[in-house]
C-alpha atoms as a PDB file:
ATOM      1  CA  UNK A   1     -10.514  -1.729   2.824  1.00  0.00           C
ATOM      2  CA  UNK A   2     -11.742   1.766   2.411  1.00  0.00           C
ATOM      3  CA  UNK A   3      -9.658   4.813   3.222  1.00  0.00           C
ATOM      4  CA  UNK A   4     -10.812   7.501   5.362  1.00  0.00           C
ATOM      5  CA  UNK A   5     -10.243  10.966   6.122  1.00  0.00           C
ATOM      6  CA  UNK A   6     -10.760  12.743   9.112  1.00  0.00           C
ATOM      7  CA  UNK A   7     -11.397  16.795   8.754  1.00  0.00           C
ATOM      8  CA  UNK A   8     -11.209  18.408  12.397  1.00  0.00           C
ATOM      9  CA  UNK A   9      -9.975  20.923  14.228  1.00  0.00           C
ATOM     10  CA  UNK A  10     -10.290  19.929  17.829  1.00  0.00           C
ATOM     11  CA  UNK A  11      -7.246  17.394  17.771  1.00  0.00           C
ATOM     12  CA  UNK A  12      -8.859  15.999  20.596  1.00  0.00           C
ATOM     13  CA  UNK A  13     -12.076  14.800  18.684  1.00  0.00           C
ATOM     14  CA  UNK A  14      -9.905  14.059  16.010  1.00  0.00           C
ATOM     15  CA  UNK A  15      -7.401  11.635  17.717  1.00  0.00           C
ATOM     16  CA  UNK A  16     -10.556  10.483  19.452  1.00  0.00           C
ATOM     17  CA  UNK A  17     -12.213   8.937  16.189  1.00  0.00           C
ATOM     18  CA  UNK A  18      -8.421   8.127  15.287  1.00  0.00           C
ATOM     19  CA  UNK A  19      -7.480   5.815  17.841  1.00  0.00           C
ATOM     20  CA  UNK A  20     -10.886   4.838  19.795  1.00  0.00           C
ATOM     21  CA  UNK A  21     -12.516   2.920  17.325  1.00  0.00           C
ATOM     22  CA  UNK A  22     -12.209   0.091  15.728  1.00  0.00           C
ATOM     23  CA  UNK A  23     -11.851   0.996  12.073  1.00  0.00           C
ATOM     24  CA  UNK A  24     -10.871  -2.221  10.816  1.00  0.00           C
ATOM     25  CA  UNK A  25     -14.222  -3.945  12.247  1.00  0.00           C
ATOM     26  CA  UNK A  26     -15.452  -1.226   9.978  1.00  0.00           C
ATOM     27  CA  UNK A  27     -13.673  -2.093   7.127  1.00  0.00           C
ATOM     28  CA  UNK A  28     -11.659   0.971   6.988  1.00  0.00           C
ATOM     29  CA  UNK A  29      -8.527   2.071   7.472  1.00  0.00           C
ATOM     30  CA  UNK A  30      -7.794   6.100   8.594  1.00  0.00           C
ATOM     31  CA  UNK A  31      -5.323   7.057   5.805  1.00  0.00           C
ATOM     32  CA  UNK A  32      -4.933  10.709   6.804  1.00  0.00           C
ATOM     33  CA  UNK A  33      -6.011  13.932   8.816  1.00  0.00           C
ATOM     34  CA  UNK A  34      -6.597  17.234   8.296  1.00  0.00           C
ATOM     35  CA  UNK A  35      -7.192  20.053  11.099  1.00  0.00           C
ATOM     36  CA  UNK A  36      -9.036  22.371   8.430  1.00  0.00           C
ATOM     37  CA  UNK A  37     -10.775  22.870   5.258  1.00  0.00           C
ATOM     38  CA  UNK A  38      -7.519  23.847   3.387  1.00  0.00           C
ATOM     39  CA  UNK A  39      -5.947  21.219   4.605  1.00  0.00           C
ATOM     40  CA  UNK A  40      -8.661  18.808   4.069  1.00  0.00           C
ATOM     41  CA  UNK A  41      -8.786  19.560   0.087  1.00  0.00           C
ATOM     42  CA  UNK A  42      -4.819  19.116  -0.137  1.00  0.00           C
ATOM     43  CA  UNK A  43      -5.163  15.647   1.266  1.00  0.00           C
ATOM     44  CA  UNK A  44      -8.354  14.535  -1.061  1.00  0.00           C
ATOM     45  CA  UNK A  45      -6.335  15.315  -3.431  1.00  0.00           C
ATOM     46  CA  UNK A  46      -3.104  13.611  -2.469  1.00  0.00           C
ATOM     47  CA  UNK A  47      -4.878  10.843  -0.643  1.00  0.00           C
ATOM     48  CA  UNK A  48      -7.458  10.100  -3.004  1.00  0.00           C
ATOM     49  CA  UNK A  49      -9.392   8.819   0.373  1.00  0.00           C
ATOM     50  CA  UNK A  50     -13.221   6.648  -0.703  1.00  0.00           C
ATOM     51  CA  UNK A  51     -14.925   8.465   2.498  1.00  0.00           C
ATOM     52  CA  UNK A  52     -14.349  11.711   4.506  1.00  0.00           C
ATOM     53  CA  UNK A  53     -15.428  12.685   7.842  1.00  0.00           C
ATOM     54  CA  UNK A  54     -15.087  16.561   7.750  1.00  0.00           C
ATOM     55  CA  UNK A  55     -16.759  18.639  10.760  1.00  0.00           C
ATOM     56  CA  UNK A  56     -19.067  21.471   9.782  1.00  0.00           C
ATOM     57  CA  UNK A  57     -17.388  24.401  11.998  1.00  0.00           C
ATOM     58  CA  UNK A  58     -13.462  24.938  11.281  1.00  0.00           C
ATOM     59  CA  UNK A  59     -11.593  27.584  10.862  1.00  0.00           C
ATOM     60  CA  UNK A  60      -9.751  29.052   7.169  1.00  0.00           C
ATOM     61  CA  UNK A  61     -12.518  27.125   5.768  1.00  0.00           C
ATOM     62  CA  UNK A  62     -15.950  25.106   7.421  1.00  0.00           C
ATOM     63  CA  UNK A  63     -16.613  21.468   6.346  1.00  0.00           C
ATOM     64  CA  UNK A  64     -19.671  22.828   3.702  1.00  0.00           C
ATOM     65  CA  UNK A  65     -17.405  24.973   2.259  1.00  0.00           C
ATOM     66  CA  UNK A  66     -14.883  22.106   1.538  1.00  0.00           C
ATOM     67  CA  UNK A  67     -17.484  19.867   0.517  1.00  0.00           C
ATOM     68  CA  UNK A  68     -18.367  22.400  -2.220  1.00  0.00           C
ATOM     69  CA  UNK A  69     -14.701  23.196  -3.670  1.00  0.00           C
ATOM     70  CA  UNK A  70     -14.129  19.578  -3.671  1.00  0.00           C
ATOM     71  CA  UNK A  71     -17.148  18.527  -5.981  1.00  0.00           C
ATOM     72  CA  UNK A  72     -16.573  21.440  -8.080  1.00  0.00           C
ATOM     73  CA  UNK A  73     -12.787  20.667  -8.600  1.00  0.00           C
ATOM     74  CA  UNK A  74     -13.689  17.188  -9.206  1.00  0.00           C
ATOM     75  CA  UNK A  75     -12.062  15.493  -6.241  1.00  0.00           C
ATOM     76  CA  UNK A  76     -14.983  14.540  -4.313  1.00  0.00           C
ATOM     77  CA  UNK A  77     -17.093  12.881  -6.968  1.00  0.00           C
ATOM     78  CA  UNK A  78     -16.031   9.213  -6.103  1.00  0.00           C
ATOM     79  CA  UNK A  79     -16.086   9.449  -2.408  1.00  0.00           C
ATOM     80  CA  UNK A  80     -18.995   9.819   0.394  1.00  0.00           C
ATOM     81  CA  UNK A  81     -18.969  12.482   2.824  1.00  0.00           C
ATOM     82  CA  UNK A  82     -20.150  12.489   6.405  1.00  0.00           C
ATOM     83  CA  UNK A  83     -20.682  15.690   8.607  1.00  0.00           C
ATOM     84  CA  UNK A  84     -20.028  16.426  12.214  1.00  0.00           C
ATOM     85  CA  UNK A  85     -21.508  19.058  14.121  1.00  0.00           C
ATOM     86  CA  UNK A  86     -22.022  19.958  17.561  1.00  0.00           C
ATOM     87  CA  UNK A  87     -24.794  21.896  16.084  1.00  0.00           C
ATOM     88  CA  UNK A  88     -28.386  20.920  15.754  1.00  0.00           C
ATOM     89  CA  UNK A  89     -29.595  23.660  12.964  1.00  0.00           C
ATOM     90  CA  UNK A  90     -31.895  22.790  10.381  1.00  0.00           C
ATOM     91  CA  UNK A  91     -30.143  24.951   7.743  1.00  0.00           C
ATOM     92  CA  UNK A  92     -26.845  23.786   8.229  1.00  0.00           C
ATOM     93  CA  UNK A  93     -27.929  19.856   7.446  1.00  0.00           C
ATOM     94  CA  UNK A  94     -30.433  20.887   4.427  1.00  0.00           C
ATOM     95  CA  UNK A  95     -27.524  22.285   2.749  1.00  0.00           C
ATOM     96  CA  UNK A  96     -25.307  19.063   3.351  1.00  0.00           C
ATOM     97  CA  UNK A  97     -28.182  17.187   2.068  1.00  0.00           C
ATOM     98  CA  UNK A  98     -27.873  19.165  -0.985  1.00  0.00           C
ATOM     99  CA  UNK A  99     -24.660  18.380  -1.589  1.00  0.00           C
ATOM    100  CA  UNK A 100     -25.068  14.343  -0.911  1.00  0.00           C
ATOM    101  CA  UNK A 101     -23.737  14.547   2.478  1.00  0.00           C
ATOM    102  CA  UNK A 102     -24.352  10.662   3.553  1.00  0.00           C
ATOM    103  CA  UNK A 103     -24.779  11.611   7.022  1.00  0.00           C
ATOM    104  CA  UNK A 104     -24.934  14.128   9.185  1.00  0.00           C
ATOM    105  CA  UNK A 105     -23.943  12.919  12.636  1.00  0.00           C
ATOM    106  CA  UNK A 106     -24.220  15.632  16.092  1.00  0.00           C
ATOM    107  CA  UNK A 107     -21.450  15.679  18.778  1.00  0.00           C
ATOM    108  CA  UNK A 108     -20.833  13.839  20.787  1.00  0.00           C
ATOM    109  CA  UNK A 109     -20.951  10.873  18.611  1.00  0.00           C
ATOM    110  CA  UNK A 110     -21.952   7.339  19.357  1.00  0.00           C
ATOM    111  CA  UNK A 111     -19.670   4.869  18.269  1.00  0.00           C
ATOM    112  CA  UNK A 112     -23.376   2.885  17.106  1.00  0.00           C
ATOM    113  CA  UNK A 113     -24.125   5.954  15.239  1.00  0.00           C
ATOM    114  CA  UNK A 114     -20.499   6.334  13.353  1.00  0.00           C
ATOM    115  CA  UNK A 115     -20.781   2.221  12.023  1.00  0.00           C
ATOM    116  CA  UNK A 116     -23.870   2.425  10.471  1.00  0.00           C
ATOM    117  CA  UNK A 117     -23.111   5.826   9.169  1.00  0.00           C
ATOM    118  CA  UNK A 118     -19.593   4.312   7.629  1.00  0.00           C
ATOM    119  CA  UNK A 119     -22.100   1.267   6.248  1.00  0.00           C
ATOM    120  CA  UNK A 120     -24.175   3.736   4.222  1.00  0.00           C
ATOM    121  CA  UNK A 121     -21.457   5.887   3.162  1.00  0.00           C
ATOM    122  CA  UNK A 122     -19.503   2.558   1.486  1.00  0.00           C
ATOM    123  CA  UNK A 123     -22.919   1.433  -0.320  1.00  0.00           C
ATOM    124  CA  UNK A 124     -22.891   5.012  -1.521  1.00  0.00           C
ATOM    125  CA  UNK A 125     -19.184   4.785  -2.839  1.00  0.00           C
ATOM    126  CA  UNK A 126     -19.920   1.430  -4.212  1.00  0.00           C
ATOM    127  CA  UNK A 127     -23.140   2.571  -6.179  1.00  0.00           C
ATOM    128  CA  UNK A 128     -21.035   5.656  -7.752  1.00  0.00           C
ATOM    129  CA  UNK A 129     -18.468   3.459  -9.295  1.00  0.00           C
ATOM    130  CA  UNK A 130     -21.303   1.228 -10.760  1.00  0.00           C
ATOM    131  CA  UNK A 131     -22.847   4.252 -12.045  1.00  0.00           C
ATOM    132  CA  UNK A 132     -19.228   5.760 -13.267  1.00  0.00           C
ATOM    133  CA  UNK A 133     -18.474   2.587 -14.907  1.00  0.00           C
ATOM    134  CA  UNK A 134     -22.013   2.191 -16.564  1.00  0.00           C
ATOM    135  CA  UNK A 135     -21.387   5.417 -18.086  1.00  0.00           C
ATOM    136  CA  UNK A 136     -17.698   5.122 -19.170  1.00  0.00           C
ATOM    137  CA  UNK A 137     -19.187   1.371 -20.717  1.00  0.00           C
ATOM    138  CA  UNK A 138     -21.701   4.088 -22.564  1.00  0.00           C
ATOM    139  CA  UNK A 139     -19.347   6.560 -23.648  1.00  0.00           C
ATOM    140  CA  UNK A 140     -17.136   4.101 -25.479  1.00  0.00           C
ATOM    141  CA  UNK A 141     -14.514   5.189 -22.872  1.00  0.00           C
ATOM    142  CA  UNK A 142     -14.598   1.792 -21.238  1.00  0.00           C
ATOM    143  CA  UNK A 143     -14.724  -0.936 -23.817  1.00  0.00           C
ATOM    144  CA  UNK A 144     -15.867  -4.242 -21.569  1.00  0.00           C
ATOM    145  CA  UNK A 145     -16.915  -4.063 -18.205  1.00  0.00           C
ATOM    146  CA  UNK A 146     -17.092  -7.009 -15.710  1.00  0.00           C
ATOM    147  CA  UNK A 147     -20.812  -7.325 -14.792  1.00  0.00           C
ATOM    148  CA  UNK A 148     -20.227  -9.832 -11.941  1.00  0.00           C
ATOM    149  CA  UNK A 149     -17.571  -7.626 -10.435  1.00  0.00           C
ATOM    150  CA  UNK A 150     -19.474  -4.547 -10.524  1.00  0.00           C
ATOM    151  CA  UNK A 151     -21.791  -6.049  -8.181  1.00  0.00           C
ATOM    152  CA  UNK A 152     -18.590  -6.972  -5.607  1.00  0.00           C
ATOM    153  CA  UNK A 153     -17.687  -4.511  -3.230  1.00  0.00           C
ATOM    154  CA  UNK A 154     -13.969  -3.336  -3.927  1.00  0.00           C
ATOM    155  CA  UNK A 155     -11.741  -5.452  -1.102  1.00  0.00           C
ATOM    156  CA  UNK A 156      -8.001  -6.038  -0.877  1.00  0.00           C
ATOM    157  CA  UNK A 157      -6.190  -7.963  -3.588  1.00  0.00           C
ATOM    158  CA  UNK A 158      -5.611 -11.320  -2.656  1.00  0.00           C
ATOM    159  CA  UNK A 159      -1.948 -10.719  -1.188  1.00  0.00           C
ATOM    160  CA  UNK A 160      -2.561  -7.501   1.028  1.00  0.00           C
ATOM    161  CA  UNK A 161      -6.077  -9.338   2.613  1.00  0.00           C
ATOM    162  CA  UNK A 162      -4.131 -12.147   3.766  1.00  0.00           C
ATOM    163  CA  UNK A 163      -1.161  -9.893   4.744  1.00  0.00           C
ATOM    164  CA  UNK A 164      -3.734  -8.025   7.056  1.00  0.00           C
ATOM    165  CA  UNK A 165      -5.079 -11.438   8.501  1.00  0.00           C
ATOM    166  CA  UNK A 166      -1.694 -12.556   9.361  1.00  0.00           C
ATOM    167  CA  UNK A 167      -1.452  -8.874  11.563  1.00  0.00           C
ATOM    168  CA  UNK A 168      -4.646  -9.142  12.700  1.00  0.00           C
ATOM    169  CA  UNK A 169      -3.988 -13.339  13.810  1.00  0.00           C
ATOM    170  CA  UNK A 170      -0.394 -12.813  14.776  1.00  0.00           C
ATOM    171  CA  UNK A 171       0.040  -8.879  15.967  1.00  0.00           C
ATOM    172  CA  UNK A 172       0.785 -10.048  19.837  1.00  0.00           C
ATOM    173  CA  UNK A 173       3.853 -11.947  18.401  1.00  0.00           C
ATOM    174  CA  UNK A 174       6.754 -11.628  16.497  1.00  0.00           C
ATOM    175  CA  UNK A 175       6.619 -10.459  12.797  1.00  0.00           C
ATOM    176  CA  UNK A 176       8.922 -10.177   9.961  1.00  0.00           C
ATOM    177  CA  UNK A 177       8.125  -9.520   6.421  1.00  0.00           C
ATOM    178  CA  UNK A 178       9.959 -13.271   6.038  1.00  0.00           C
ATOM    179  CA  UNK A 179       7.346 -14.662   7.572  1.00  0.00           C
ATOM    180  CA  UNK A 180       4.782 -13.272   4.725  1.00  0.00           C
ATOM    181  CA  UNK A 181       7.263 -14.263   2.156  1.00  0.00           C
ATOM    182  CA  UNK A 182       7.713 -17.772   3.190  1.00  0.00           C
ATOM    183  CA  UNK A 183       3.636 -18.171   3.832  1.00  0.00           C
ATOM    184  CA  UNK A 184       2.948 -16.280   0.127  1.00  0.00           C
ATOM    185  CA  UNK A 185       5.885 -17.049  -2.056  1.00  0.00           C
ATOM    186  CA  UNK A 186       6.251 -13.445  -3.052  1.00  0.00           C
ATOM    187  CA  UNK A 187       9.266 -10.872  -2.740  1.00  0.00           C
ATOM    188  CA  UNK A 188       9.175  -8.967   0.034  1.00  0.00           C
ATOM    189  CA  UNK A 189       9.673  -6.090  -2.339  1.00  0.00           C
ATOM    190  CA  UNK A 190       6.276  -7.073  -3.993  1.00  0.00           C
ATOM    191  CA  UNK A 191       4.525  -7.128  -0.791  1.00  0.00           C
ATOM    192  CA  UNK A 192       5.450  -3.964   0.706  1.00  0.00           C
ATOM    193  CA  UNK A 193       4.850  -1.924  -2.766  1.00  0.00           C
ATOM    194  CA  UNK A 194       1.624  -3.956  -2.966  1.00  0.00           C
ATOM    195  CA  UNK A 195       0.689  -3.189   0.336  1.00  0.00           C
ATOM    196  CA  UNK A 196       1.722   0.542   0.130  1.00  0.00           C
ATOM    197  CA  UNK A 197       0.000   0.863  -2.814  1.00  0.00           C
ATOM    198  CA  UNK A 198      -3.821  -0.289  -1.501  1.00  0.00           C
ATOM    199  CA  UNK A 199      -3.748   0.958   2.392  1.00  0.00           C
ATOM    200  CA  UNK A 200      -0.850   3.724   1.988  1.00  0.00           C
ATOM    201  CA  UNK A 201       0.833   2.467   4.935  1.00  0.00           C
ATOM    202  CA  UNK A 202       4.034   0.773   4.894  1.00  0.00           C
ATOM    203  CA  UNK A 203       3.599  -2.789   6.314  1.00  0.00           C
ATOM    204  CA  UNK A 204       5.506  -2.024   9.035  1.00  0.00           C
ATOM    205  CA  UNK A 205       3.999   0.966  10.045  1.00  0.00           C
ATOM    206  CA  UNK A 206       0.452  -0.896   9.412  1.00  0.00           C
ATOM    207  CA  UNK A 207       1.669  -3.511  11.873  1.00  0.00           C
ATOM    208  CA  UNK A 208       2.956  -0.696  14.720  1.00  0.00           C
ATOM    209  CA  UNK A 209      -0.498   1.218  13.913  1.00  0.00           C
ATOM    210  CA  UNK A 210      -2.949  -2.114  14.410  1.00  0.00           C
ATOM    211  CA  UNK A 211      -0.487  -3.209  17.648  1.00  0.00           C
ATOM    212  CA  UNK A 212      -1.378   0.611  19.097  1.00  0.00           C
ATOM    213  CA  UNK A 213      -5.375   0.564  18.100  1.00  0.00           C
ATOM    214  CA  UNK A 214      -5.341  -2.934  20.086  1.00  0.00           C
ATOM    215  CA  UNK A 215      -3.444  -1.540  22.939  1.00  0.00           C
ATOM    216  CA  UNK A 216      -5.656   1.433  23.179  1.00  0.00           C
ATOM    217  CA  UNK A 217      -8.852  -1.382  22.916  1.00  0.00           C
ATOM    218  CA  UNK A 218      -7.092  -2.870  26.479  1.00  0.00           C
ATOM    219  CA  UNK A 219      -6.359   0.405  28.459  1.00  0.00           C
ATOM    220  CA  UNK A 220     -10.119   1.228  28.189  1.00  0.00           C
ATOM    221  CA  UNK A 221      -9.935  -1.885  30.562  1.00  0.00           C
ATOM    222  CA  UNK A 222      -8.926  -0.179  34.192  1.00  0.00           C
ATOM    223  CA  UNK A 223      -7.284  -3.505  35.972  1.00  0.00           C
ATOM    224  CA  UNK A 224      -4.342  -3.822  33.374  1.00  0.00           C
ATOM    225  CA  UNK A 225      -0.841  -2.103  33.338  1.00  0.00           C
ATOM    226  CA  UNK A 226       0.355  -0.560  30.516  1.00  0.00           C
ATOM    227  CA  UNK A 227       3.737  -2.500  30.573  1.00  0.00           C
ATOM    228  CA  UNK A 228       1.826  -5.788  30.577  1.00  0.00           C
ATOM    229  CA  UNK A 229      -0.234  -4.474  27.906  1.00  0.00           C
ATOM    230  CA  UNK A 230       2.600  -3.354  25.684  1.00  0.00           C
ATOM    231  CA  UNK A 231       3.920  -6.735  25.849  1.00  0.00           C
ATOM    232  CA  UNK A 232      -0.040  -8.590  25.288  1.00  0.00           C
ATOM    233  CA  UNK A 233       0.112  -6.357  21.426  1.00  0.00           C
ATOM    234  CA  UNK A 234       3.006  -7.617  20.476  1.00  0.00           C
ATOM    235  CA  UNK A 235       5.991  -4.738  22.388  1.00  0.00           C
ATOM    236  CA  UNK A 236       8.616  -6.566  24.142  1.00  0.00           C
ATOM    237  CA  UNK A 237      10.482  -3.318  24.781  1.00  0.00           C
ATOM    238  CA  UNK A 238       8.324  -1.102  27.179  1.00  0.00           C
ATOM    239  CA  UNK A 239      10.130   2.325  26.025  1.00  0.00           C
ATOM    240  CA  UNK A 240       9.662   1.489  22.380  1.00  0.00           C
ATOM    241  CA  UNK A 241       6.158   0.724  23.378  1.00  0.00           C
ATOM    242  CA  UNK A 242       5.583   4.220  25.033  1.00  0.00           C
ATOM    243  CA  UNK A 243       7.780   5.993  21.937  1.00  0.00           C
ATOM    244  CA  UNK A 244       5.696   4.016  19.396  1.00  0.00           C
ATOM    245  CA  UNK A 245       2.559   4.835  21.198  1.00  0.00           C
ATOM    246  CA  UNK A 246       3.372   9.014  21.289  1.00  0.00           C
ATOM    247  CA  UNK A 247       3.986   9.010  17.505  1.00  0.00           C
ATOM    248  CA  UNK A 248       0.538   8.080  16.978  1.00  0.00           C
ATOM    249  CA  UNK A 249      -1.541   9.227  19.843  1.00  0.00           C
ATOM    250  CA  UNK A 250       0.572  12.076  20.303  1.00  0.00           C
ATOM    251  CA  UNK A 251       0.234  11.252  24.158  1.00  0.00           C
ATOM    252  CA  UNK A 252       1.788   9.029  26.852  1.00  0.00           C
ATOM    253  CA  UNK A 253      -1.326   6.015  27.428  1.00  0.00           C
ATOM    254  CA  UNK A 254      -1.182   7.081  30.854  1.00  0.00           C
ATOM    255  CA  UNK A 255      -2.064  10.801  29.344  1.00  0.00           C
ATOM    256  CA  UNK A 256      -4.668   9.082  26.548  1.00  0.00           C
ATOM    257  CA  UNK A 257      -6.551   7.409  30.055  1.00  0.00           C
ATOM    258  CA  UNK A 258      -6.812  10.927  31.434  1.00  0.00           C
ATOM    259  CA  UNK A 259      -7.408  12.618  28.359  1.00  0.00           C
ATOM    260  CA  UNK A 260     -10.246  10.378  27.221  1.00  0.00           C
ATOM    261  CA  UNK A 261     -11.297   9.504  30.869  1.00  0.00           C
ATOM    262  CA  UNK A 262     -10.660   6.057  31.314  1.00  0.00           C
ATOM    263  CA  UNK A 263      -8.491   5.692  34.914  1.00  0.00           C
ATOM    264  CA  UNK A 264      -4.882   5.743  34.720  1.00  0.00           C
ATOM    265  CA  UNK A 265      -3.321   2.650  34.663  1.00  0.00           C
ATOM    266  CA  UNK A 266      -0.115   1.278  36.765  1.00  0.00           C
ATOM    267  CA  UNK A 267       2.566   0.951  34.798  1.00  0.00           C
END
């Protein structure tokens, strides 16, 4: 899985690309936002994210800018960067092309547009760690390197993929972190500390996040109610649906159906 950031600061675009598509058909998982440049740098550095989607235009400090302080502190040398804009200027994208922008996408974005550009942008990540460890193998600062898994394409470890198959099989019913433990014959302290450790999400937070992406997937569909929804991703308590569902979205779904304009839904 490859962690993203998201750099924007129209919340509304930004919980938009949050919770309207499907990052894990991407092979990504959102690990973090950021509503400006300054903001943006703090979390490459905590987050340590392997692409970021920064917008050009913010305020404190523009997407360019950020792009800049980050290669020349060293944070952004590992990751890929794609650029939003709702403008179409010549200048602005010969200067991200400059500084290896992998794409530069204009608003509004198609969802099309966004998985190919995520496709690139993870060949480019993948080709930078070949070339990094080719050159620590070179220096003498890597000893041996793997030749056969340089050419893989960094996944999950064996535990946390099939920990993320059982959410993705099993989200709509119940879970426990006995379950994983009886089906992998690990601790569930292992697990969670594995699993915090390669997605930065708790495993229960993972699951509550992955019920609430498939629950927004099914109110883009106009005919069903939100409670029968809540209960179809896995929420057999309505209000803890509609809580769990505000700390995320930071909206009711009736409000997310206005807000994104899909119709409201009977609850």
């Amino acid at each position: 899985m490859y962690k993203v950031l998201l750099v924007e600061d129209e919340e509304m675009i930004r919980q938009g690309l949050r919770y309207t598509f499907d990052w894990m058909k991407a092979g990504c998982i959102v690990a973090g936002e950021a509503a400006n440049g300054e903001e943006g740098l703090k979390q490459l550095r905590a987050l340590q994210p392997d692409i970021v989607i920064v917008d050009v235009n913010m305020p404190l400090m523009n997407g360019l800018t950020m792009i800049e302080r980050a290669l020349a502190d060293q944070l952004g040398e590992m990751c890929s960067f794609i650029i939003l804009s709702g403008y179409n200027e010549f200048h602005l994208a010969k200067e991200a092309i400059h500084l290896g922008v992998t794409e530069y996408l204009l608003k509004p974005l198609e969802e099309h547009q966004l998985y190919e550009a995520l496709e690139r942008a993870k060949q480019q990540v993948e080709m930078k760690r070949k070339l990094n460890a080719v050159r620590q193998s070179a220096s003498g600062d890597q000893l041996e390197v793997n030749p056969i898994l340089m050419e893989l394409p960094r996944k999950s470890s064996y535990y946390v993929s099939k920990m993320i198959e059982y959410v993705q099989e099993h989200y709509a019913e119940k879970i426990s972190m006995n379950d994983l433990v009886n089906r992998l014959g690990m601790s569930a302290t292992y697990l969670n500390q594995k699993f915090k450790q390669e997605t930065s999400y708790t495993f229960n937070d993972f699951l509550n996040r992955y019920r609430i992406q498939r629950s927004i997937d099914k109110l883009k569909n106009e005919d069903e109610k939100i409670y029968a929804i809540a209960e179809e991703v896995g929420f057999k308590d309505y209000k803890y649906f509609i809580t769990t569902f505000k700390k995320y979205v930071h909206c009711t779904p009736s409000q997310f159906q206005e807000r994104f304009g899909y119709r409201t839904g009977k609850t």
